[in-house]
Protein backbone atom coordinates (compact mmCIF):
# COMPACT_ATOMS: atom_id res chain seq x y z
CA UNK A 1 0.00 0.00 0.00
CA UNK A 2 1.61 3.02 -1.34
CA UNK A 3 0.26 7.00 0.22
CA UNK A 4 0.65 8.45 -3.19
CA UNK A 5 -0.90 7.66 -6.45
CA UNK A 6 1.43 6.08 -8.77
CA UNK A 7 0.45 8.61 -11.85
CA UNK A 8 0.04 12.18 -10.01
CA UNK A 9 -2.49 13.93 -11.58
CA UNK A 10 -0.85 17.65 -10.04
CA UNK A 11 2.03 16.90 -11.63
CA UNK A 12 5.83 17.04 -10.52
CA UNK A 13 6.25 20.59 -10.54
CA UNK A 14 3.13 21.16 -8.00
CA UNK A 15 3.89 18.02 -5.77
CA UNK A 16 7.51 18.13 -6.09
CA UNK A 17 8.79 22.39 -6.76
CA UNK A 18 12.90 23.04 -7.69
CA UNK A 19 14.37 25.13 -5.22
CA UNK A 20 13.41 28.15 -6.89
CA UNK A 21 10.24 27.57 -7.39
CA UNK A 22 9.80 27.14 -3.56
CA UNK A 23 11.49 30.69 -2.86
CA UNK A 24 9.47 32.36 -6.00
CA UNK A 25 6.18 30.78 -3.64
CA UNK A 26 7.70 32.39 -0.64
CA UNK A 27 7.47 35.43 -2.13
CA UNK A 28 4.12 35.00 -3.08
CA UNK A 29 2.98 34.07 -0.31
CA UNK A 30 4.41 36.32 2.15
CA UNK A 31 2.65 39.16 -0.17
CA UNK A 32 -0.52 37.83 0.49
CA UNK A 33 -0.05 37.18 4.19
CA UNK A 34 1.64 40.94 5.02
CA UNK A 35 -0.75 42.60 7.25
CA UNK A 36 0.80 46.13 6.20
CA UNK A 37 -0.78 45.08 2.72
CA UNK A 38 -3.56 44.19 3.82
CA UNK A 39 -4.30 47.45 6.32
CA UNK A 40 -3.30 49.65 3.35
CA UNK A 41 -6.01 48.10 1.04
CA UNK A 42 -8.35 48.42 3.65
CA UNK A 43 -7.45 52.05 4.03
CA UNK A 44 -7.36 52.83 0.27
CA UNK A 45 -10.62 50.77 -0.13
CA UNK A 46 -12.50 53.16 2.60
CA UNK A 47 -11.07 55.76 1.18
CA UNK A 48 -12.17 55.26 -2.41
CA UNK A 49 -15.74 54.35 -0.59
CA UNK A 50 -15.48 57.90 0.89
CA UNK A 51 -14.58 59.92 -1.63
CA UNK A 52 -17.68 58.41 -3.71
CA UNK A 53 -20.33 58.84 -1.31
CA UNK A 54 -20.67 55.21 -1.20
CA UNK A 55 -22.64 52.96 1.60
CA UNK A 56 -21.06 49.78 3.04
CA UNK A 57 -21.73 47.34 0.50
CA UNK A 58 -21.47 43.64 1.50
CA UNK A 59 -22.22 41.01 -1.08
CA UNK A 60 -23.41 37.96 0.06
CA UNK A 61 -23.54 34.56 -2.20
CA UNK A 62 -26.04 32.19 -1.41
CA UNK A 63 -26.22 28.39 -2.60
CA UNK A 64 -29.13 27.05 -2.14
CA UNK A 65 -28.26 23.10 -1.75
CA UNK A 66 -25.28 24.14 0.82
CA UNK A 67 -26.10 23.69 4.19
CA UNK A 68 -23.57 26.45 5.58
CA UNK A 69 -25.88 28.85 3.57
CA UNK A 70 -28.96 27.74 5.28
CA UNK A 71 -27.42 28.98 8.20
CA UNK A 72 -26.07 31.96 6.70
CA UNK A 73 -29.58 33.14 5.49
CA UNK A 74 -30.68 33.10 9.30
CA UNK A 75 -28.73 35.37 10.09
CA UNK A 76 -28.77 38.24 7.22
CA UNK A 77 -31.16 39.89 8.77
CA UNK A 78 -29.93 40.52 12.45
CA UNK A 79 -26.39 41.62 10.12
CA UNK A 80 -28.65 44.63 8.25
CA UNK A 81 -30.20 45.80 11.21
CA UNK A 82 -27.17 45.72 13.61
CA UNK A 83 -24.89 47.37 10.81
CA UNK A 84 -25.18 50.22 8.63
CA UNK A 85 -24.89 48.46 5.23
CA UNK A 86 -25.90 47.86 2.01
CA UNK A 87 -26.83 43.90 1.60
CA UNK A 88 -26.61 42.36 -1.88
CA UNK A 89 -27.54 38.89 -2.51
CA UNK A 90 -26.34 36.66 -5.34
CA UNK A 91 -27.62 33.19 -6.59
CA UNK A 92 -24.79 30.97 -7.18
CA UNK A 93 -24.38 27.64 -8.42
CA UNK A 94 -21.68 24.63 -6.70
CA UNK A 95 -18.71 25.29 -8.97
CA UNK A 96 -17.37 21.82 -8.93
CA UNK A 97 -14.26 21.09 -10.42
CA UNK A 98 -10.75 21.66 -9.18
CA UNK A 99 -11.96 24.10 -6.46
CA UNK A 100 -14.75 21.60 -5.68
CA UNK A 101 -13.07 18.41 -5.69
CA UNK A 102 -15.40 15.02 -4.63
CA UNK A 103 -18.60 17.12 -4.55
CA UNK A 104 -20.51 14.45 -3.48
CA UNK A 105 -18.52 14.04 -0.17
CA UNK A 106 -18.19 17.36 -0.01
CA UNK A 107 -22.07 17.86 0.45
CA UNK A 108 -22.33 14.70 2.65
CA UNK A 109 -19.34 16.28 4.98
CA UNK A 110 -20.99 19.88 5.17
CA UNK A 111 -24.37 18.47 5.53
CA UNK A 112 -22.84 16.44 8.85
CA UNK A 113 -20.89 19.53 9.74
CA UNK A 114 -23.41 21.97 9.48
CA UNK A 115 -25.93 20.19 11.63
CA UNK A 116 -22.86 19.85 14.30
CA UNK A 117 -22.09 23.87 14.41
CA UNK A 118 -25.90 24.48 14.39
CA UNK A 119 -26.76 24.73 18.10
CA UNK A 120 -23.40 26.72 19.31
CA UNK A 121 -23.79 29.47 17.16
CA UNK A 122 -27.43 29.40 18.17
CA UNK A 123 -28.86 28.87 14.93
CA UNK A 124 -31.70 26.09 13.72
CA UNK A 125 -29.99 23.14 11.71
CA UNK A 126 -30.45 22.53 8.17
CA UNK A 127 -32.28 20.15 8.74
CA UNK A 128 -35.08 21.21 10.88
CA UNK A 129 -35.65 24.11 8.46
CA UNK A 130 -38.26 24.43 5.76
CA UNK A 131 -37.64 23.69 2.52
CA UNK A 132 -36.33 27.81 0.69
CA UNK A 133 -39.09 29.30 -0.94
CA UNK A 134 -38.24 30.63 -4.58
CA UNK A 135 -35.41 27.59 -4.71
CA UNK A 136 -35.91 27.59 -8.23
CA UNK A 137 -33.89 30.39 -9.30
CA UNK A 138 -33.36 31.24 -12.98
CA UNK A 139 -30.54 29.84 -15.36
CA UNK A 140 -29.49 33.31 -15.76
CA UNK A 141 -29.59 34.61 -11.93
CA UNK A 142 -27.47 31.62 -11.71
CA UNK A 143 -25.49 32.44 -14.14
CA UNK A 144 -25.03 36.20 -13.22
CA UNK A 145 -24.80 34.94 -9.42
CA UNK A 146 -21.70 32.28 -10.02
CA UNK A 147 -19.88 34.92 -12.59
CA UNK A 148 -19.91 37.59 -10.15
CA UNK A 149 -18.83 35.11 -7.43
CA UNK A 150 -15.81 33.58 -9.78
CA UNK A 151 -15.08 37.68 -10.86
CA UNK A 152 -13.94 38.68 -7.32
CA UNK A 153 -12.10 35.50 -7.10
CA UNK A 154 -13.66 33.09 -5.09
CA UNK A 155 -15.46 29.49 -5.72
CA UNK A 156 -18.24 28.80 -2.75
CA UNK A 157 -21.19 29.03 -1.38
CA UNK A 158 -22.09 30.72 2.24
CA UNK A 159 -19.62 33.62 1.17
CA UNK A 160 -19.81 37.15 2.04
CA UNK A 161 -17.48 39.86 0.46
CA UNK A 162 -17.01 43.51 1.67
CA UNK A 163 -14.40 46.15 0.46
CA UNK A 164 -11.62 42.80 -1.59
CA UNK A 165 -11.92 40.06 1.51
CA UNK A 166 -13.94 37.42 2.26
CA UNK A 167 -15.69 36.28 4.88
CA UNK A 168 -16.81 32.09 4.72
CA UNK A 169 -20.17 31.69 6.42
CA UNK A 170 -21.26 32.20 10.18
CA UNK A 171 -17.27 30.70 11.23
CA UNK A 172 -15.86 33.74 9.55
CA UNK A 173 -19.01 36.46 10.18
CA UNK A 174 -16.94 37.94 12.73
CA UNK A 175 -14.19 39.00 11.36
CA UNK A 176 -16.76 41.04 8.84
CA UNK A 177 -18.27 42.41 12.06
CA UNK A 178 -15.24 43.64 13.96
CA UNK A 179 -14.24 45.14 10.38
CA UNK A 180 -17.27 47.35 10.10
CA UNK A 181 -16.91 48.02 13.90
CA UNK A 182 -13.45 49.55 13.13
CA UNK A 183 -15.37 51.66 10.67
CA UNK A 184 -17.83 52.80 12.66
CA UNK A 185 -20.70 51.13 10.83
CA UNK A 186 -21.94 49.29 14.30
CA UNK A 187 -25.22 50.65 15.28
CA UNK A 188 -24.63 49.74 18.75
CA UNK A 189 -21.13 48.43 19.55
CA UNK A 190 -22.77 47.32 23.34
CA UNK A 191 -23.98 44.63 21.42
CA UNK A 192 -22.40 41.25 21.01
CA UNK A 193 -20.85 39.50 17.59
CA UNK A 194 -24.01 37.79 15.95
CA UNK A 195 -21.82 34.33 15.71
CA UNK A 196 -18.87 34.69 18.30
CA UNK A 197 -15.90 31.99 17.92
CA UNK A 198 -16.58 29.56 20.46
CA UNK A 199 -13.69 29.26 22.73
CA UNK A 200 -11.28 26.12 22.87
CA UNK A 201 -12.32 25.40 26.53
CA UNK A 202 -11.11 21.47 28.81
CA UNK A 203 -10.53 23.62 31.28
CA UNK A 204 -10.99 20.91 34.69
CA UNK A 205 -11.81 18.10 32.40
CA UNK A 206 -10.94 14.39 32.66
CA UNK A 207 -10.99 12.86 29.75
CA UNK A 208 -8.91 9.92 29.81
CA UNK A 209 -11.77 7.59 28.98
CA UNK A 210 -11.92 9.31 25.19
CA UNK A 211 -9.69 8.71 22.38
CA UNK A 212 -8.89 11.61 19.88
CA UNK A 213 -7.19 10.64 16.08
CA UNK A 214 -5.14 13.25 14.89
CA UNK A 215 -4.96 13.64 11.08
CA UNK A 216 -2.31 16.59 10.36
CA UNK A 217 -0.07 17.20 7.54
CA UNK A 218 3.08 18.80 7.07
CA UNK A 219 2.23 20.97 4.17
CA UNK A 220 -1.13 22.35 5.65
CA UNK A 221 -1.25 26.13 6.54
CA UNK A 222 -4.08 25.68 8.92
CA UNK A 223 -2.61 22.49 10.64
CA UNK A 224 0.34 24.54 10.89
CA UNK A 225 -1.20 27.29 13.44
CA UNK A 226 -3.67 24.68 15.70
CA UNK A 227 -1.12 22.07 15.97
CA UNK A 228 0.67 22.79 19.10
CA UNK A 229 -2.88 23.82 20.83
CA UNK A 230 -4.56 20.08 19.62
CA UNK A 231 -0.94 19.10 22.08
CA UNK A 232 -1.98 21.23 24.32
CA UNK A 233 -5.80 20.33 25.07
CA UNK A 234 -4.70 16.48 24.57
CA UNK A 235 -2.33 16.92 27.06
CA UNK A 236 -4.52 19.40 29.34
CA UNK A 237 -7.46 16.88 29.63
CA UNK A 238 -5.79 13.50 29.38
CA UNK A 239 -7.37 12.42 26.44
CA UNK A 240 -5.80 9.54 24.63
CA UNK A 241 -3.84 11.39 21.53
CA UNK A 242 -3.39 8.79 18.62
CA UNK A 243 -0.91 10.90 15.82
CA UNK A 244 -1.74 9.50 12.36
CA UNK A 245 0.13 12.50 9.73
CA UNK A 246 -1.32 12.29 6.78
CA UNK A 247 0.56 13.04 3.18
CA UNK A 248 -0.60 16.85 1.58
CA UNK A 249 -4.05 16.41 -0.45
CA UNK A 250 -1.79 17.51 -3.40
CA UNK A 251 0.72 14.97 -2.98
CA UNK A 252 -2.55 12.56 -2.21
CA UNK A 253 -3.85 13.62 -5.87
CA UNK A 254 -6.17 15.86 -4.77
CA UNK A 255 -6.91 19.11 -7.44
CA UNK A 256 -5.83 22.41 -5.94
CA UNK A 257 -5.82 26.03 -7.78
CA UNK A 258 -3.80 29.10 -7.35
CA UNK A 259 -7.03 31.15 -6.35
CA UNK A 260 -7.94 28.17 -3.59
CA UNK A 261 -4.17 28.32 -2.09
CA UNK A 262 -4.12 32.16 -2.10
CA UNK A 263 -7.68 32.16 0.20
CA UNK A 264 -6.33 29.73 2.53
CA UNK A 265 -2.63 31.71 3.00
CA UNK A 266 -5.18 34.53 3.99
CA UNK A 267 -7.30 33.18 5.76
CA UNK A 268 -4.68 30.83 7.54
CA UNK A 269 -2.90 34.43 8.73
CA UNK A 270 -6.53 36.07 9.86
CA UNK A 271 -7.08 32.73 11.75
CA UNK A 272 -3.26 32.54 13.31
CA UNK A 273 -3.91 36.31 14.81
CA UNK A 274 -7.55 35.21 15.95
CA UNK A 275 -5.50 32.46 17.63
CA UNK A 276 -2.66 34.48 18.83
CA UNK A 277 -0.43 32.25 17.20
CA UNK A 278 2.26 33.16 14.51
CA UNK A 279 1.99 32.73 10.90
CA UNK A 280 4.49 33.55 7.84
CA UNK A 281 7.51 33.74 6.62
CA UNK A 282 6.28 30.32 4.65
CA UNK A 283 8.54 28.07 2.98
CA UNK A 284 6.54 25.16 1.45
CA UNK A 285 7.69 21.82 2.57
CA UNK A 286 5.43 19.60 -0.15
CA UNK A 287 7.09 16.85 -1.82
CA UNK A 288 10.57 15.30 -0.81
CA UNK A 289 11.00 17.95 2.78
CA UNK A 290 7.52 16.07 3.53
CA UNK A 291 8.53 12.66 2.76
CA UNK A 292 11.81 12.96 4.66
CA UNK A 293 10.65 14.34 7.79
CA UNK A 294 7.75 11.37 7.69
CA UNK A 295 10.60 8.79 7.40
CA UNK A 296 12.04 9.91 10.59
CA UNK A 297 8.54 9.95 12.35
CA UNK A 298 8.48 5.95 13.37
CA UNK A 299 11.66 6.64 15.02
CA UNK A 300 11.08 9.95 16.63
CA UNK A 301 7.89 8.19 18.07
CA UNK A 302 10.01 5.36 19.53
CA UNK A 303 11.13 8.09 22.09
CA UNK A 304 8.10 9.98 22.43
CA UNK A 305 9.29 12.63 19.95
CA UNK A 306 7.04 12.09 16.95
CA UNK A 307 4.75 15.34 17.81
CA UNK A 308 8.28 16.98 19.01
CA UNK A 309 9.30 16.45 15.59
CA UNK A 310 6.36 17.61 13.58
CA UNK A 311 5.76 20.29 15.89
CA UNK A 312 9.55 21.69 15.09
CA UNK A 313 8.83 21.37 11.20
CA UNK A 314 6.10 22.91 11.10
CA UNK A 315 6.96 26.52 12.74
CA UNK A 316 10.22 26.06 11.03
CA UNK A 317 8.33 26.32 7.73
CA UNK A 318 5.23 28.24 8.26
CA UNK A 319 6.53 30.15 11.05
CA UNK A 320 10.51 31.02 10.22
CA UNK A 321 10.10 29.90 6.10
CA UNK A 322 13.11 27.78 6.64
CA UNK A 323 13.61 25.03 3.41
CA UNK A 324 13.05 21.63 5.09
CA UNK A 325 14.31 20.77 1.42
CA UNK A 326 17.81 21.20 2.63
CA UNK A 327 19.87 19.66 5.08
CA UNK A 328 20.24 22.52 7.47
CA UNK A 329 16.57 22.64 7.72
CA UNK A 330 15.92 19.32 8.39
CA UNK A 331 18.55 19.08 10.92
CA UNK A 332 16.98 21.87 12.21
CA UNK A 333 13.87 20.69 12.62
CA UNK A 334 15.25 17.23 14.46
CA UNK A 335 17.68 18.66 16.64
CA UNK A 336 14.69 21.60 17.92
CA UNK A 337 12.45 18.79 18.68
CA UNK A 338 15.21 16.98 21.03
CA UNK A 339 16.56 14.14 18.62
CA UNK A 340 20.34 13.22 18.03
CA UNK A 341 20.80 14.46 14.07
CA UNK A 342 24.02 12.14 13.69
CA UNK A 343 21.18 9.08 14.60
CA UNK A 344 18.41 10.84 12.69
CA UNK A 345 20.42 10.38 9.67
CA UNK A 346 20.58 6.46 9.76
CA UNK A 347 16.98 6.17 9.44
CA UNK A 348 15.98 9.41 6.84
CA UNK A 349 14.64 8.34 3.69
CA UNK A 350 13.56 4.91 4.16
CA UNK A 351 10.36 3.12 3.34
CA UNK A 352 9.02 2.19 7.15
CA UNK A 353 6.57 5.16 6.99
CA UNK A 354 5.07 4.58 3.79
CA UNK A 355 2.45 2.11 4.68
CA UNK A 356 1.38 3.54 7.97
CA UNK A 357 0.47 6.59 6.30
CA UNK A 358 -1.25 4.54 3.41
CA UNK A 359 -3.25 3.37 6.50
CA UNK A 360 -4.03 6.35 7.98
CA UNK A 361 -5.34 8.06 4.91
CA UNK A 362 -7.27 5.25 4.24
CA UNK A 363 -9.23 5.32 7.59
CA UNK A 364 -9.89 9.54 7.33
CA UNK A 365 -10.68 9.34 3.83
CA UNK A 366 -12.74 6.30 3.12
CA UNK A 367 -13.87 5.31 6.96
CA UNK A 368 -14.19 8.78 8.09
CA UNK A 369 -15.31 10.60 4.78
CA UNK A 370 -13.04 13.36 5.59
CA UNK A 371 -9.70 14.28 2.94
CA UNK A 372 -8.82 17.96 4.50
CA UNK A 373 -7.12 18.61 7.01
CA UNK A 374 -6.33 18.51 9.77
CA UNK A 375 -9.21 16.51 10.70
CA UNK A 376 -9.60 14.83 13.85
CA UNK A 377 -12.16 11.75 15.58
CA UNK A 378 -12.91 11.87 18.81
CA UNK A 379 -14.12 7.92 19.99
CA UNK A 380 -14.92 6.10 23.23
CA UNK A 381 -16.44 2.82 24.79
CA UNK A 382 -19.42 4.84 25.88
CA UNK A 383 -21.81 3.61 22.99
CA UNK A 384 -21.75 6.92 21.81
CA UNK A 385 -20.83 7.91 18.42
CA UNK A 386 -18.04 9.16 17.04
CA UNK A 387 -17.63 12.91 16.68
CA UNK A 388 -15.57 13.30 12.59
CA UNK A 389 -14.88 16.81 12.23
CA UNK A 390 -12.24 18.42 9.78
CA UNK A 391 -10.72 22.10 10.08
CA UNK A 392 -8.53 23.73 12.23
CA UNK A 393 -11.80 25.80 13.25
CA UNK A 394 -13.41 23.18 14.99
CA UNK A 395 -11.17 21.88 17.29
CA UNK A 396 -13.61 23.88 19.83
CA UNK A 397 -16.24 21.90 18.66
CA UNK A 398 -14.30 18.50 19.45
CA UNK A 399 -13.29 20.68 22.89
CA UNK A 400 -17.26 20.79 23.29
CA UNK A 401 -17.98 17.22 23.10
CA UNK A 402 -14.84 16.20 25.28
CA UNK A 403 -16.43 18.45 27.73
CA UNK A 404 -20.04 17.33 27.42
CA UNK A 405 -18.64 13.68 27.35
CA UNK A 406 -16.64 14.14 30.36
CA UNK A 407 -19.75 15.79 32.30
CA UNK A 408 -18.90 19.33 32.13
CA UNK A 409 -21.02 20.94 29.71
CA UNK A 410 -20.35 22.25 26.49
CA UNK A 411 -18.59 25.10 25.03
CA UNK A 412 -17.79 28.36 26.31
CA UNK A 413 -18.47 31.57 24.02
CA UNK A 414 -16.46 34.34 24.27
C-alpha cells in the first residue's frame, strides 16, 4: 500500500517544486499574508468608498443546496439591522471542479458539519428548516450569481465579500463584524458578535476515557497554526492522543488552484492572529521535505518525539520559512524537537513510513469521509458515536464534546 498515487495527476512541478520555485512561492505568499498590505487596502478601499459617497456594501452569495448557507440566510437579517450596510444577494451555483473536488462528499461532509455547528452558534440546523421558498432560481440569476462570485475571485457558497476580503459563512461572520466596527458602521457596539468563535475550553476536564485521532499534515497552513494547541488540550485533559500524519491532499492527488491556495494563506494568517499564534515567513515543505521528515517519524515516536518532531517542522516552515528541502533545515527541525541528528540520519529516507500513512489516509478518507485537514475523531467505549470533524476551526467543537462527554457541559463563548 503506497500514500501516493502512482500517476500524479498535479504533476511534478506542483507536488515536487525546484528550489526556486519554492522561494518564487515564498514570495508569493508572504505578499498575500503581510498585514501592512492588507491594512493599506483596507485604508485605500475606505477611502475610495469615501470619496464616492458610497454605503457599506457587503455582497453575500447564497447556494441554495449548501447547508452552511442555510445557516447563513438566518442570520442576514440581524447583520442589516445591527450594521449600517448595504446587503446584496447573489444566486450561485456549486462550482465543482478543481476548487470543488469530490462534490458528493463534499455535500455529505458539510451536511454532517453543518448540523454539528448548528446549536453553538445558536442557529436552527439545516435540517429542521423548511424547505427555501423561490429555490428555483433562474438559469441566468445563476449564471449572473456564479460569474460575479468567480469575478472577485472566489469558488463557494455561504460567502460574504465587503471592500476585496472574504468572509466564509457564520465561522468567519466575525471578522466582517469587527471590520465594520473599526469603521464605525456598528449601530450599537454594546452589542455582542451575531456568531462569536466559540472558545477552545477542557478547562478541569478528565478525559482519559476518550480517544482523539489526529490527522495533520506537514504541508497544511491551517494544521500549521492549531497544531501545538490540539498538544496542548490532549495533554490538558488526558485524552488519549493517537498521531496519524497524513501526506498533503496535493501529494494525495487531490486538485488544488492558485485562487484556492491564495484564500487559505489569507485566511490561515486572519485565523493565526484570531489564535494568537504566529503565521508567515512560509517556505513550502510539499514533496521530498515532507517525505523525509515522515521517514524519521516511526523513530522519533520510539522516544516519544514524533509530535516533538512535527511540531519543530512545522513553525520552522510556516513560522521562520526555513527550506526543510535542505539539510540545514531538516537538521533543524530534528535537533529543535530533542533528537540526536548524527542518529536521525541512519533512518531518513527509508520506506518504514510509507504504509502507515497509506493506513491512515485510508481510515480519514474512506472510513471517516473526511480528505482535509487537519481533521480529527474523537471515539470512546461509551456507545456513543463518534464525533468526525475536519478544520482547524473546529477543534472547539471537538473541545465541546470532550467536555459534554466528560460531564462538564459544552462550550464556552467568548
Amino acid at each position: 500500500m503506497q500514500p501516493e498515487p502512482a500517476n500524479n495527476p498535479n504533476g511534478r512541478l506542483m507536488t515536487d517544486p525546484p528550489a526556486l520555485l519554492r522561494h518564487l512561492m515564498r514570495r508569493m505568499f508572504d505578499r498575500v499574508i503581510q498585514p501592512e498590505k492588507r491594512a493599506k487596502a483596507r485604508a485605500k478601499a475606505e477611502s475610495q468608498r469615501l470619496r464616492d459617497g458610497a454605503p457599506h456594501v457587503v455582497e453575500y452569495f447564497h447556494q441554495s443546496d449548501d447547508p452552511y448557507s442555510r445557516l447563513a440566510e438566518q442570520v442576514l437579517g440581524r447583520l442589516c439591522e445591527r450594521y449600517d450596510i448595504q446587503l446584496v444577494q447573489h444566486q450561485i451555483r456549486a462550482s465543482g471542479g478543481k476548487n470543488q473536488p469530490e462534490l458528493q462528499k463534499l455535500d455529505s461532509w458539510a451536511q454532517r458539519d453543518a448540523e454539528l455547528i448548528a446549536p453553538h452558534y445558536g442557529l436552527v440546523r439545516p435540517s429542521e428548516l423548511e424547505p427555501e421558498a423561490g429555490t428555483s432560481a433562474s438559469e441566468d440569476t445563476l449564471d449572473k450569481g456564479s460569474a460575479r462570485l468567480a469575478e472577485l475571485g472566489h469558488y463557494s457558497g455561504a460567502m460574504f465579500h465587503y471592500a476585496g476580503e472574504w468572509y466564509w459563512g457564520v465561522d468567519r461572520l466575525f471578522y466582517l463584524e469587527q471590520r465594520l466596527r473599526e469603521l464605525g458602521a456598528c449601530h450599537d457596539t454594546a452589542l455582542p458578535h451575531i456568531c462569536p468563535r466559540p472558545e477552545i475550553d477542557v478547562s478541569g476536564v478528565d478525559a482519559s476515557h476518550l480517544t482523539l485521532d489526529f490527522y495533520p499534515s506537514l504541508n497544511s497552513p491551517y494544521t500549521s497554526i492549531i497544531y501545538d494547541k490540539v498538544i496542548a488540550v490532549a495533554r490538558e485533559c488526558g485524552v488519549s492522543l493517537n498521531h496519524k500524519p497524513v501526506l498533503p491532499m496535493i501529494m494525495r492527488g487531490v486538485p488544488a488552484t492558485r485562487e484556492k491556495g491564495m484564500y487559505i494563506m489569507f485566511d490561515t494568517k486572519r485565523e493565526g492572529e484570531h489564535l494568537g499564534v504566529g503565521f508567515g515567513p512560509v517556505m513550502t515543505p510539499i514533496g521530498e521535505p515532507t517525505r523525509q521528515v515522515y521517514s524519521l517519524l516511526p523513530w522519533a515516536r520510539e522516544q516519544g518525539r514524533d509530535t516533538a518532531l512535527m511540531s519543530a517542522a512545522l513553525h520552522l516552515a510556516f513560522r521562520e520559512g526555513v527550506g526543510l528541502h535542505r539539510k540545514a533545515g531538516l537538521r533543524k527541525a530534528v535537533e529543535r524537537a530533542g533528537l540526536d541528528w548524527s542518529e536521525a540520519q541512519q533512518h531518513l529516507g527509508n520506506d518504514e513510513w510509507k504504509a502507515e500513512t497509506a493506513r491512515y489516509q485510508a481510515e480519514m478518507t474512506e472510513e471517516l469521509g473526511l480528505w482535509g485537514v487537519p481533521s480529527f475523531r474523537l471515539r470512546g467505549d461509551d456507545g456513543e458515536d463518534d464525533l468526525c470533524v475536519w478544520g482547524q476551526d473546529r477543534l472547539w467543537l471537538v473541545a465541546s464534546e470532550i467536555r459534554r462527554r466528560s460531564g462538564k457541559g459544552g462550550a464556552v463563548t467568548q
